[in-house]
Protein backbone atom coordinates (compact mmCIF):
# COMPACT_ATOMS: atom_id res chain seq x y z
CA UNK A 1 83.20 92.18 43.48
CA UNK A 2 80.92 91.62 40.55
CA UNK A 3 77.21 91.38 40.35
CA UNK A 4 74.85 89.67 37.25
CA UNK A 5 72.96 93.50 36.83
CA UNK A 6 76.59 94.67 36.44
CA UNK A 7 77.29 92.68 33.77
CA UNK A 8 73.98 93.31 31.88
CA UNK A 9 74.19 97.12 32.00
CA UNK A 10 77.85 96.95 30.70
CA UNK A 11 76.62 94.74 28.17
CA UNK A 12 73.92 97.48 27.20
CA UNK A 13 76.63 100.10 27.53
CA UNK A 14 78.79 98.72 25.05
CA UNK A 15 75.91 98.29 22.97
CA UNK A 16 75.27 101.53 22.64
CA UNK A 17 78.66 102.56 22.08
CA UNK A 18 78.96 99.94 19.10
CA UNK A 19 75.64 102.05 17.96
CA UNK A 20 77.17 105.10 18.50
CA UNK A 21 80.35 104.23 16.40
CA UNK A 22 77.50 102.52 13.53
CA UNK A 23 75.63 105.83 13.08
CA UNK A 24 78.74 107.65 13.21
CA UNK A 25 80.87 105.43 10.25
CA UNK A 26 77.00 106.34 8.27
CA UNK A 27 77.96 110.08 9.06
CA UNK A 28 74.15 110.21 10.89
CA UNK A 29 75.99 112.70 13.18
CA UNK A 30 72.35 113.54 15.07
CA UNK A 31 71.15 110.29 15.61
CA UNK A 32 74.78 108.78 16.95
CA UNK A 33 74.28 111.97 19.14
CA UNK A 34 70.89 110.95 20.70
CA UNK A 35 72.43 107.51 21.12
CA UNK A 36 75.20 108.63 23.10
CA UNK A 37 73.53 111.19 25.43
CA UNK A 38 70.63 108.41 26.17
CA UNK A 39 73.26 106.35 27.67
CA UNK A 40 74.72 109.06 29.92
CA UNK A 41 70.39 109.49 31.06
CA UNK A 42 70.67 105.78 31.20
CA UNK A 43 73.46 106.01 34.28
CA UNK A 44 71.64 109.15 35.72
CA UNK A 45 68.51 107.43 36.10
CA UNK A 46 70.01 104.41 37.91
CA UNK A 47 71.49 106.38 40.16
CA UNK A 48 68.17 108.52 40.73
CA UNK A 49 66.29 105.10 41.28
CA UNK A 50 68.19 102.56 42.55
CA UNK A 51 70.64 104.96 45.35
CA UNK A 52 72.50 101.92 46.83
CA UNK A 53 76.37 101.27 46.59
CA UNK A 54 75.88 98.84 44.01
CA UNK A 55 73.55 100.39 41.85
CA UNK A 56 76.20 103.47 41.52
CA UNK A 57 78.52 101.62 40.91
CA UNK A 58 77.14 99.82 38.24
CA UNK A 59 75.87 103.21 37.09
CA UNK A 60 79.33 104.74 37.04
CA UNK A 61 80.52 101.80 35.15
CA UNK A 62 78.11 102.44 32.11
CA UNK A 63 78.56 106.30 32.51
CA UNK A 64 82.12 105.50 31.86
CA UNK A 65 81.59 103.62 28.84
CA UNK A 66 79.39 106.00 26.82
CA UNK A 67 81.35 108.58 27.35
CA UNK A 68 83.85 107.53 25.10
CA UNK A 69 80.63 107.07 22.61
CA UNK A 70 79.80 110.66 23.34
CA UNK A 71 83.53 111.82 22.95
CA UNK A 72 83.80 109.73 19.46
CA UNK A 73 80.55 111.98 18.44
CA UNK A 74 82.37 115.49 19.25
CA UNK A 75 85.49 114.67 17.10
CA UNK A 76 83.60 113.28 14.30
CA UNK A 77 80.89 116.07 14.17
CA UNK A 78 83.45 119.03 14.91
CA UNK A 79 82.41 120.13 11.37
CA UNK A 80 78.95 120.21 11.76
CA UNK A 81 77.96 123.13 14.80
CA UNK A 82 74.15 122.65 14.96
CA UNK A 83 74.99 118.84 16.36
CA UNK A 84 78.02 120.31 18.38
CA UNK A 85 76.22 123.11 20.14
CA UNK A 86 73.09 120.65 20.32
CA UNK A 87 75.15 118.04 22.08
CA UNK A 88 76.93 120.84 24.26
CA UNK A 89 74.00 121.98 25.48
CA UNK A 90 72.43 118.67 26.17
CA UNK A 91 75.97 117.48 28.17
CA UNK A 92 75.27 120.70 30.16
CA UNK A 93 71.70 119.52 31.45
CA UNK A 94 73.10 115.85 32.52
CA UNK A 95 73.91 115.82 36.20
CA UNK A 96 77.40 114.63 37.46
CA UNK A 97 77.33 111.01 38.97
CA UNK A 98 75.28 110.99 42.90
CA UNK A 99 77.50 111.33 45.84
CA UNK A 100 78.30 107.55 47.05
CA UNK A 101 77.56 108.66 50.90
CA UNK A 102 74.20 108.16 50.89
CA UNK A 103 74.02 104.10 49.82
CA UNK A 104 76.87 103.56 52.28
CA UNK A 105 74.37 102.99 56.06
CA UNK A 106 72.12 100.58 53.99
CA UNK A 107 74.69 98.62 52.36
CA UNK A 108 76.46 98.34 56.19
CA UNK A 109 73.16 96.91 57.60
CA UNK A 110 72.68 94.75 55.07
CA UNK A 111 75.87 93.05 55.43
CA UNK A 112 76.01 93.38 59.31
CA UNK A 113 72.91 91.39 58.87
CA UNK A 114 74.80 88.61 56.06
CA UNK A 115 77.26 88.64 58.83
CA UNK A 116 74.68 87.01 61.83
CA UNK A 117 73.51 84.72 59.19
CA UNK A 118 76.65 83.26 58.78
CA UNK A 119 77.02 83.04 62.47
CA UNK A 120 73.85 80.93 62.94
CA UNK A 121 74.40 78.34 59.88
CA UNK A 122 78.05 77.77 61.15
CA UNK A 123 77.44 77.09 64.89
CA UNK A 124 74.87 74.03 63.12
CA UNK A 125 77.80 72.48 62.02
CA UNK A 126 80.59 69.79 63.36
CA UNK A 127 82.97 71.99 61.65
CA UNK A 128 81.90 75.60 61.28
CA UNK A 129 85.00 76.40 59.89
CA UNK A 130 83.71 74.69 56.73
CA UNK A 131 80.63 77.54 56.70
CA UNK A 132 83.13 80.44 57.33
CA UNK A 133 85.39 79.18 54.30
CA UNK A 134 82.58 78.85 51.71
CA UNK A 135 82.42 82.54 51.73
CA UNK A 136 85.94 82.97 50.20
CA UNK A 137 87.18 82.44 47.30
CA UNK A 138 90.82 81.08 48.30
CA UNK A 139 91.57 78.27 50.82
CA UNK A 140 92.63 80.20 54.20
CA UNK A 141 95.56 78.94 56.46
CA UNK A 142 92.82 79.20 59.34
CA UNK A 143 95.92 77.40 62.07
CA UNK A 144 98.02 80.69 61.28
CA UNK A 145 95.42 83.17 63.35
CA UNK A 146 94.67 80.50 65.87
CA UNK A 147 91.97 79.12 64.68
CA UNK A 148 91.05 75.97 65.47
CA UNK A 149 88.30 73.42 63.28
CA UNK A 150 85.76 72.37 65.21
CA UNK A 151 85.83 74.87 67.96
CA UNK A 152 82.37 76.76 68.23
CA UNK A 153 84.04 79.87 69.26
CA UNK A 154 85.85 80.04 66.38
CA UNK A 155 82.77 81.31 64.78
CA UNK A 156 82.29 83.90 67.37
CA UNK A 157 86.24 85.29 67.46
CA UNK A 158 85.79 85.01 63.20
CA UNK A 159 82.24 87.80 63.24
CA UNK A 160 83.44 90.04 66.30
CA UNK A 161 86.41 90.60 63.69
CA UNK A 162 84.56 90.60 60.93
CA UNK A 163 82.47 93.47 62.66
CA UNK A 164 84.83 95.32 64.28
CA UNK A 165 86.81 95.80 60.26
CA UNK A 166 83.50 96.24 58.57
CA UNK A 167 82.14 99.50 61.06
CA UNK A 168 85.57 100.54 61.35
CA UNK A 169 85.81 101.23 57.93
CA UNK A 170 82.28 102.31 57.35
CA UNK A 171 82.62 105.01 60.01
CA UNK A 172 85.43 106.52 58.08
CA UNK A 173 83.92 105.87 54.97
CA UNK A 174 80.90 107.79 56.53
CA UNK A 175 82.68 110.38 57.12
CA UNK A 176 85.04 110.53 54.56
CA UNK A 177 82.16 110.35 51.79
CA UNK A 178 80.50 113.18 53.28
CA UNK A 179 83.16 115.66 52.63
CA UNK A 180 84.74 116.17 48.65
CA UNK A 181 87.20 113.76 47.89
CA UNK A 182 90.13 115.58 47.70
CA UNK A 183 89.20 116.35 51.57
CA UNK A 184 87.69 113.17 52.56
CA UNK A 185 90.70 110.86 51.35
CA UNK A 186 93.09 112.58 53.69
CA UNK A 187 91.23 110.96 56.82
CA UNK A 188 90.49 107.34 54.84
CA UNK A 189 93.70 106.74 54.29
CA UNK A 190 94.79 105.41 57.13
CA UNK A 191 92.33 103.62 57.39
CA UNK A 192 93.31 102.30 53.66
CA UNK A 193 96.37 101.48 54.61
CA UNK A 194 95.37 99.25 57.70
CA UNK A 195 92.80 97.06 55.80
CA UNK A 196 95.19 96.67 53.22
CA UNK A 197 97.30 95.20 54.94
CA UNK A 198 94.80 92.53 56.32
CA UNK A 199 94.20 91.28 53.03
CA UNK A 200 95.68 87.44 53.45
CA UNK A 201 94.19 87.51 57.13
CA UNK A 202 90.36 85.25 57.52
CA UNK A 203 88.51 87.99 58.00
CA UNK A 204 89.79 89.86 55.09
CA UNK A 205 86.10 89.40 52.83
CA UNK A 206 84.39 91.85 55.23
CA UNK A 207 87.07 94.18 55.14
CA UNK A 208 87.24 94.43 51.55
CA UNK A 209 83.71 95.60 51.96
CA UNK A 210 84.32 98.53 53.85
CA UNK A 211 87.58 98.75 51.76
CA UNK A 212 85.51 99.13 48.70
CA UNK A 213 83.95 101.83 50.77
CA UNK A 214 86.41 103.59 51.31
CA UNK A 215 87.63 103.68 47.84
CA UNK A 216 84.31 104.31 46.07
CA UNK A 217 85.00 108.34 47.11
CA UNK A 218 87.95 107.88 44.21
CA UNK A 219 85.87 106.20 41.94
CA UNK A 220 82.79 108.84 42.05
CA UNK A 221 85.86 111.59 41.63
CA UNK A 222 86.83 109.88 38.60
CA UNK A 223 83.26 109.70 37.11
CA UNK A 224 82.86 113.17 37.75
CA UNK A 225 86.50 114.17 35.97
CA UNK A 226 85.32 112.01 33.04
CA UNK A 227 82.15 113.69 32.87
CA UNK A 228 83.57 117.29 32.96
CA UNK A 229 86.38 117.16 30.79
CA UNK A 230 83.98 115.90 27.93
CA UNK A 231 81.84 118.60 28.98
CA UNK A 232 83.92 121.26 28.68
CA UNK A 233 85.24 119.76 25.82
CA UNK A 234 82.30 119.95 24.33
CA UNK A 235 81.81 123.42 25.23
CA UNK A 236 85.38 124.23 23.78
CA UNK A 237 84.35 123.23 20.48
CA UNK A 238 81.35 125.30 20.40
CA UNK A 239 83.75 128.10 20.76
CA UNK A 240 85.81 126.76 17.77
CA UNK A 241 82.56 126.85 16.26
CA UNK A 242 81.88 130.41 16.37
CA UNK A 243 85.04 131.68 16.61
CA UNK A 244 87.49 129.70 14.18
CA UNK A 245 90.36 129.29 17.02
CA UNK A 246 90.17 127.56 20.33
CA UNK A 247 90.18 129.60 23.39
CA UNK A 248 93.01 130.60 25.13
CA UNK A 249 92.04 129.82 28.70
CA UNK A 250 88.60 128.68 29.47
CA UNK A 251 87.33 131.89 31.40
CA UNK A 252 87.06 132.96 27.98
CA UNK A 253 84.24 130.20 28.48
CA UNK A 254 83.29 130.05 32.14
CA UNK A 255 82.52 132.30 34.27
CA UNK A 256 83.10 129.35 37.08
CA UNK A 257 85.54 126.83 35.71
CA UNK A 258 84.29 123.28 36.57
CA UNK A 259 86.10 122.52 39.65
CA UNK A 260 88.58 119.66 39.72
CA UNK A 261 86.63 116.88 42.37
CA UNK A 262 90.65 115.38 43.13
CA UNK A 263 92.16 118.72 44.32
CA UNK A 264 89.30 121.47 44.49
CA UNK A 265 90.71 123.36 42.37
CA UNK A 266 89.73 124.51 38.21
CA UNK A 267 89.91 121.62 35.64
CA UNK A 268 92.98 122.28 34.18
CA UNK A 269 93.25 123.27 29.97
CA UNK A 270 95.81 123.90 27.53
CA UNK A 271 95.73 125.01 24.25
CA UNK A 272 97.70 123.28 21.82
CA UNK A 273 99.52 124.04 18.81
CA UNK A 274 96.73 122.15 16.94
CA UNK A 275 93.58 121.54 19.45
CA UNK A 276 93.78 121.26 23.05
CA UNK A 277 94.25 119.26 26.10
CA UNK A 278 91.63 119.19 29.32
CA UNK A 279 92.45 117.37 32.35
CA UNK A 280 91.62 116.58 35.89
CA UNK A 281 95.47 116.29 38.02
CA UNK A 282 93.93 112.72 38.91
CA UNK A 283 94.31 111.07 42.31
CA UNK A 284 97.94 111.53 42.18
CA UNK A 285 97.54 115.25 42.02
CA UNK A 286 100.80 115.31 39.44
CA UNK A 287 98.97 114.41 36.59
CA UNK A 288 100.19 116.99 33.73
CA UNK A 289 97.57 116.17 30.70
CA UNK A 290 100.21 114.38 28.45
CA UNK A 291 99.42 111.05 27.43
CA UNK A 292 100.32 107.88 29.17
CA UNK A 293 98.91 104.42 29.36
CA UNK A 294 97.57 104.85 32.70
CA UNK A 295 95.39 107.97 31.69
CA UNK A 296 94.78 106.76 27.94
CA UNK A 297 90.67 107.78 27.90
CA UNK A 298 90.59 108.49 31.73
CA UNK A 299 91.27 112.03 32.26
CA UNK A 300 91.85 113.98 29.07
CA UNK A 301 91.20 114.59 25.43
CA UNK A 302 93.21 116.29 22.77
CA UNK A 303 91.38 116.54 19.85
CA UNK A 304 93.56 117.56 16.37
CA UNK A 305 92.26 120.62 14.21
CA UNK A 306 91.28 119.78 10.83
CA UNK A 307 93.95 120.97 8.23
């Protein structure tokens, strides 16, 4: 699902990423910093204001997209350590993206409430079947799970299921948001699985809901990857800085290595023959840090030294 406020603030993301990359080609290596990092306070604030499902989602969504802006600045200011160090520390003071547990109750009343709406505009009708279908997107073999047109308690049948999907998934969601991901996802899935598998089925619109529920736990672990591999590669490069050669390991760095939100465990790092490679294992857990197309700008950067 889409919304018009999602559109706008990825519109104002990109924007300042195509600033970012304008001040950067000028080599005004400060200013294409500030740009950046207001983007990143741009995401934390909408999360901080607005804490429904929606809103951090759409504020994961723009975090995503300025952190490539913030990433271009590192690698094209490597040379220059006051802007580095500057940017380091400011990465440092930006919080990781809000926990999506705590949108997820009002987001379930409000569409428990869409859902008795729906009830009372269809049972108006000759056919109510013509109210439940304006809600999807596709036409819906409605004759295949016995329903029937102009039978009243068609409606009914159509919300109890509707109902019984949406809380079943929210209660796991619930739960499963509360805990970290790499935790939380072992009791969702299941319930994955079983509202996957309803997907051609009437009531499948409500289910995606508490489908996309279930899932945001992945996306917020994602956000938060994204967030602490430029972080710490950041902080890497403020090492370079000072010491001409990348670290070895990054307790050289840390005290408390950022902690991996897919498995729990230290982002990983290797140093390369010329840079180095940070990574999250992603929600595969097998993920090794060498490029491929499905992690290209997801999970890991590998800057080059300069010769």
């Amino acid at each position: 699902m889409d919304f018009p406020q999602k559109a706008v603030l990825r519109g104002q993301a990109r924007w300042i990423l195509a600033r970012t990359t304008l001040l950067l080609a000028e080599r005004r290596y400060a200013e294409a910093a500030k740009n950046a990092l207001m983007g990143l306070k741009f995401a934390h604030l909408s999360e901080k204001e607005n804490p429904t499902l929606i809103d951090l989602l759409v504020a994961q969504a723009v975090r995503a997209i300025v952190l490539k802006g913030v990433q271009k600045v590192l690698y094209e200011a490597r040379d220059v350590p006051d802007v580095v160090e500057e940017l380091a520390k400011e990465l440092e003071r930006v919080p990781l993206p809000a926990p999506m547990s705590q949108a997820v109750p009002v987001e379930t009343l409000m569409k428990l409430n869409f859902l008795q709406d729906i009830k009372a505009n269809a049972l108006t009708k000759k056919n109510p079947l013509e109210v439940l279908g304006e809600i999807r997107d596709a036409k819906v073999n409605w004759k295949r799970y016995g329903y029937i047109s102009k039978d009243k308690s068609a409606v009914d049948r159509y919300c109890a299921l509707s109902e019984a999907y949406l809380l079943q998934g929210m209660r796991v969601a619930l739960k499963s948001l509360a805990e970290p991901y790499y935790l939380g996802i072992k009791g969702a899935r299941p319930m994955i699985a079983k509202l996957e598998a309803h997907a051609d089925a009437p009531e499948s619109f409500f289910a995606d809901i508490a489908l996309n529920c279930l899932k945001s736990g992945r996306n917020r672990a994602s956000a938060v990857a994204k967030q602490s591999v430029t972080t710490i590669m950041a902080q890497v490069m403020v090492w370079k800085t000072r010491h001409g050669h990348f670290p070895d390991n990054l307790t050289e760095i840390y005290k408390e290595v950022p902690v991996d939100p897919f498995d729990g465990k230290p982002m990983r790092y290797r140093k390369e023959e010329d840079g180095f490679t940070v990574w999250s294992v992603g929600e595969t857990l097998k993920y090794d840090g060498h490029a491929t197309k499905q992690y290209e700008n997801v999970l890991y950067f590998h800057p080059p030294t300069t010769k």
